[in-house]
Protein backbone atom coordinates (compact mmCIF):
# COMPACT_ATOMS: atom_id res chain seq x y z
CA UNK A 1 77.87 83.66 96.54
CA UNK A 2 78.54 85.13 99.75
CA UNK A 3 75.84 86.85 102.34
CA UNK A 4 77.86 90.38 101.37
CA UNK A 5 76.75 90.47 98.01
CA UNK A 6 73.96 91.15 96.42
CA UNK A 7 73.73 89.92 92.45
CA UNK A 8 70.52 91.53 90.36
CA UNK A 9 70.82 90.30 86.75
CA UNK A 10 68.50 92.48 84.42
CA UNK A 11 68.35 90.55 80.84
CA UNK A 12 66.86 94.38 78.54
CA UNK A 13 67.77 95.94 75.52
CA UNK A 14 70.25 99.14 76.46
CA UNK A 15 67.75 101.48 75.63
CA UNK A 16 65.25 99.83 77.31
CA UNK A 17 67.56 99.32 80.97
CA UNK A 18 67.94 102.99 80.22
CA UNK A 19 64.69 103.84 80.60
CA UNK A 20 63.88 101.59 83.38
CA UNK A 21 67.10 102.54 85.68
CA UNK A 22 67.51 106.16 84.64
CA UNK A 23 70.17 107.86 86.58
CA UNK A 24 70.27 105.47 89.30
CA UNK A 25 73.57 103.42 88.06
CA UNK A 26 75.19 106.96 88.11
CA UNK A 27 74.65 107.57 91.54
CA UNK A 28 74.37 103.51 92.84
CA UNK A 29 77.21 103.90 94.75
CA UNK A 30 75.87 106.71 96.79
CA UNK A 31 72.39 105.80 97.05
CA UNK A 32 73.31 101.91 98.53
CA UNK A 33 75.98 103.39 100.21
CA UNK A 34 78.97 100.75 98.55
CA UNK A 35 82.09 101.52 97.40
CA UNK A 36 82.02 102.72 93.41
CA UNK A 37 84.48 99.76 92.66
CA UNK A 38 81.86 97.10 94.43
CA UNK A 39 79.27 97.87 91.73
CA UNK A 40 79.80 96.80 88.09
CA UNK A 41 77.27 97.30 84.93
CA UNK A 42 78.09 95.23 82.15
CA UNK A 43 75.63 96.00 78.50
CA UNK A 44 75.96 93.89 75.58
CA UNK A 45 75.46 96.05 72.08
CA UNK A 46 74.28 94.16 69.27
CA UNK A 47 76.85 94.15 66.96
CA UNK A 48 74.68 94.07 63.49
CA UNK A 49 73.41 97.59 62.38
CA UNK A 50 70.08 99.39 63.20
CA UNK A 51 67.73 97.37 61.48
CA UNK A 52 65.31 98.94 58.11
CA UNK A 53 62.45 96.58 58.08
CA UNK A 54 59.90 97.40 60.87
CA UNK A 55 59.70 93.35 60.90
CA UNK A 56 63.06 92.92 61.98
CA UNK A 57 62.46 95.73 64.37
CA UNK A 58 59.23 94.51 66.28
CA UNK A 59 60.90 90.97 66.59
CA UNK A 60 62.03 91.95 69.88
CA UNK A 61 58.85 91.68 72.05
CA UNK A 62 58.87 94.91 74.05
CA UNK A 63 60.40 96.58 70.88
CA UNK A 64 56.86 95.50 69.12
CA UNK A 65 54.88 96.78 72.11
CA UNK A 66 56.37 100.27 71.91
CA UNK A 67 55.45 100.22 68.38
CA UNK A 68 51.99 98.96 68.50
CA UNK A 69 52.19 102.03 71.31
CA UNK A 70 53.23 104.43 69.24
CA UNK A 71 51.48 103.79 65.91
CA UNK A 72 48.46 103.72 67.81
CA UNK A 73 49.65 107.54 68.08
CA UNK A 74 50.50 107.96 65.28
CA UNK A 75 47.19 106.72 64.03
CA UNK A 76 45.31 109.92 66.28
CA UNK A 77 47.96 112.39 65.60
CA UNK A 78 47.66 111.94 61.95
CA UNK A 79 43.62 112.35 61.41
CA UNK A 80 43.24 115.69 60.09
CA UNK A 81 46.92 116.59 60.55
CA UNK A 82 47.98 119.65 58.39
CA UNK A 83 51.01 120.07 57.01
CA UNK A 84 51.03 123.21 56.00
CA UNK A 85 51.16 124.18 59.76
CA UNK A 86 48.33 126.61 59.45
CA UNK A 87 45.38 125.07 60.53
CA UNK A 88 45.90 125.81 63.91
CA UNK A 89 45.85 129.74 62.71
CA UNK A 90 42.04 129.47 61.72
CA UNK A 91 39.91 129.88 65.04
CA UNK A 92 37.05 127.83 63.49
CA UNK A 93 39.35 124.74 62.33
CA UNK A 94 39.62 123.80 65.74
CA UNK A 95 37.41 120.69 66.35
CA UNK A 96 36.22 120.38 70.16
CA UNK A 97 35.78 116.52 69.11
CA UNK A 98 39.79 115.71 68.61
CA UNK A 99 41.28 114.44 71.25
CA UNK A 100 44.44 116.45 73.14
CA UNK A 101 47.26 115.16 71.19
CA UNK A 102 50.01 116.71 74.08
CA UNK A 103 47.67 114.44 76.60
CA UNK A 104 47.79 111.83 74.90
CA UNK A 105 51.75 112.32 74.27
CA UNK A 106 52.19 112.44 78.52
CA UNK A 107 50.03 109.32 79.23
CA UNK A 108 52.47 108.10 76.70
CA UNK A 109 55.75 109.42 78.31
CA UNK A 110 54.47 108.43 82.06
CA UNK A 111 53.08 104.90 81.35
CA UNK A 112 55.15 101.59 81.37
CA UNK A 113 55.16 101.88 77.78
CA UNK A 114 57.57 104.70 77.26
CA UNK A 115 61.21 102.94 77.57
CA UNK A 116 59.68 100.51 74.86
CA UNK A 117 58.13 103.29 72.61
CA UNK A 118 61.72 105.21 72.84
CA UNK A 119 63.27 101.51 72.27
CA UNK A 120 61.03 101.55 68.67
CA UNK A 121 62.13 105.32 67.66
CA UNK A 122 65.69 104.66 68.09
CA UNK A 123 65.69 101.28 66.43
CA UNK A 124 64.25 103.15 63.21
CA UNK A 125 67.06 105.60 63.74
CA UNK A 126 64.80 108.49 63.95
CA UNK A 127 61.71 110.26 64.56
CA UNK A 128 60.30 110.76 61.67
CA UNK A 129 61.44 107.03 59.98
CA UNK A 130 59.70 106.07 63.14
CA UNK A 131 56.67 108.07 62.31
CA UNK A 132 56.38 107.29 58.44
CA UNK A 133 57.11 103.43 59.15
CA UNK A 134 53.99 103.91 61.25
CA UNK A 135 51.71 105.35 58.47
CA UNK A 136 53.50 102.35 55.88
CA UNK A 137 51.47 100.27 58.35
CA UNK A 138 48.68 101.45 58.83
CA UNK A 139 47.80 101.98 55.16
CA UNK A 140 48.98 98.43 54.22
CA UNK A 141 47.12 97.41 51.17
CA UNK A 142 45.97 100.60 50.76
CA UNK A 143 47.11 103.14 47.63
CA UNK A 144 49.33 105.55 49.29
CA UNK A 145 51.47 108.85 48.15
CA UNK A 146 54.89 107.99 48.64
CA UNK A 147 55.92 112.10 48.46
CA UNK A 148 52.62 113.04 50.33
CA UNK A 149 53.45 109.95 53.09
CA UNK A 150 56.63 111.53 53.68
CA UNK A 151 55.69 114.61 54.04
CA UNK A 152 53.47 113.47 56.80
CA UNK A 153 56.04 111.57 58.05
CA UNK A 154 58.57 114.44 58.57
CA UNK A 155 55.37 117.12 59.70
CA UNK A 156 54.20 115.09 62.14
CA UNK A 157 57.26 114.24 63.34
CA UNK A 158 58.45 117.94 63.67
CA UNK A 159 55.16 118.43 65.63
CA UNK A 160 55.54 115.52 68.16
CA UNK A 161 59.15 116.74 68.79
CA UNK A 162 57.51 120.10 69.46
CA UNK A 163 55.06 119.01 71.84
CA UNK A 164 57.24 116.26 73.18
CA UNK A 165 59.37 119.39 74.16
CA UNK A 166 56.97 119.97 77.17
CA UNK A 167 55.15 116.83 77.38
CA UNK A 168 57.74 113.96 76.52
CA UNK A 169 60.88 115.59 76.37
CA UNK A 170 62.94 112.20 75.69
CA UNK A 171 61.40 112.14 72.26
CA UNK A 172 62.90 115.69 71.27
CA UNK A 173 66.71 114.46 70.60
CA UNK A 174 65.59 111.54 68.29
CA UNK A 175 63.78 114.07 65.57
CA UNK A 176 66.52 113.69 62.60
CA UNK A 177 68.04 117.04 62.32
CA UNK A 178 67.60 116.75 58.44
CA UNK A 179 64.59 115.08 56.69
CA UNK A 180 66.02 111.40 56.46
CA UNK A 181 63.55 110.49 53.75
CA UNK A 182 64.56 112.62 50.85
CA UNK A 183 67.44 111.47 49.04
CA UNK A 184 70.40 113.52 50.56
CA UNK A 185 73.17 115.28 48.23
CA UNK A 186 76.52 113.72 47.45
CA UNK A 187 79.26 115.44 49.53
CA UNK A 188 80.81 116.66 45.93
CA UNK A 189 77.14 117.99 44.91
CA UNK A 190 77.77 120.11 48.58
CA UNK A 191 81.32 121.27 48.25
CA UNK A 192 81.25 121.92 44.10
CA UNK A 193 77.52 122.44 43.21
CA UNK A 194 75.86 120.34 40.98
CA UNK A 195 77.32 120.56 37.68
């Protein structure tokens, strides 16, 4: 290699290098002051599909630290979580003991952990798998409602999108625009009604 170059390999996932290099490749040529063409970015994309199994997921160690991250979360957010949304209405529900959930949500979004956390949510393909895969977890061996779990799911998820929209704004585009856990309709069922 000659003295005019400068080679910096960087071995990440995409969304991870995202995270960690931001905008910078977009402008590298006019921050290091080189010629665009005298700058090249090469990303390998897996060529298998999103994986469904958290397993397969977390295999990927900083994938499994942004999980472990965010179903610790998850794990605060959803103690004494309502999902009828009205909770918050009642001035004595509020309980001076629970911690700030949007607080919590920016020490997430500014700590070293966020490019891995937003590595985990789009690996589940979504928010709110990301969020019920989460609760499957933590109430392993446990009797669980699958209806009332996903219900959860997609409520908490709405609400961490919500205050994500001020506090960790990258999470906001990843909340499915339609609940991904209920069994969506046949595109004859939407054109023709059920019959």
């Amino acid at each position: 290699m000659d003295d005019s170059k400068i080679k910096i390999t960087i071995e990440a996932e995409a969304v991870a290098l995202r995270a960690l290099l931001g905008g910078f490749l977009d402008n590298a040529s006019d921050l290091l002051g080189l010629p665009s063409e005298s700058i090249t970015v090469t990303t390998e994309v897996p060529v298998e599909s999103v994986p469904e199994a958290i397993k397969v997921i977390t295999e990927d160690e900083s994938i499994a630290r942004g999980f472990e991250a965010f179903r610790s979360l998850v794990d605060v957010w959803r103690d004494g979580f309502d999902t009828s949304g009205m909770a918050h209405w009642d001035e004595e529900a509020e309980d001076p003991n629970r911690p700030d959930l949007g607080e919590m949500l920016f020490k997430l979004s500014t700590s070293r952990l966020n490019g891995n956390v937003l590595g985990y949510i789009e690996g589940c393909a979504g928010l709110t798998r990301a969020v019920f895969g989460c609760l499957l977890d933590l109430n392993r061996g446990q009797s669980i409602d699958a209806n009332e779990t996903r219900t959860l799911a997609r409520s908490m998820a709405i609400n961490i999108a919500q205050v994500g929209s001020i506090r960790f704004p990258e999470v906001c585009p990843l909340l499915e625009q339609h609940d991904p856990l209920i069994e969506e309709p046949q595109p004859d069922e939407v054109l023709h009604g059920v019959q």
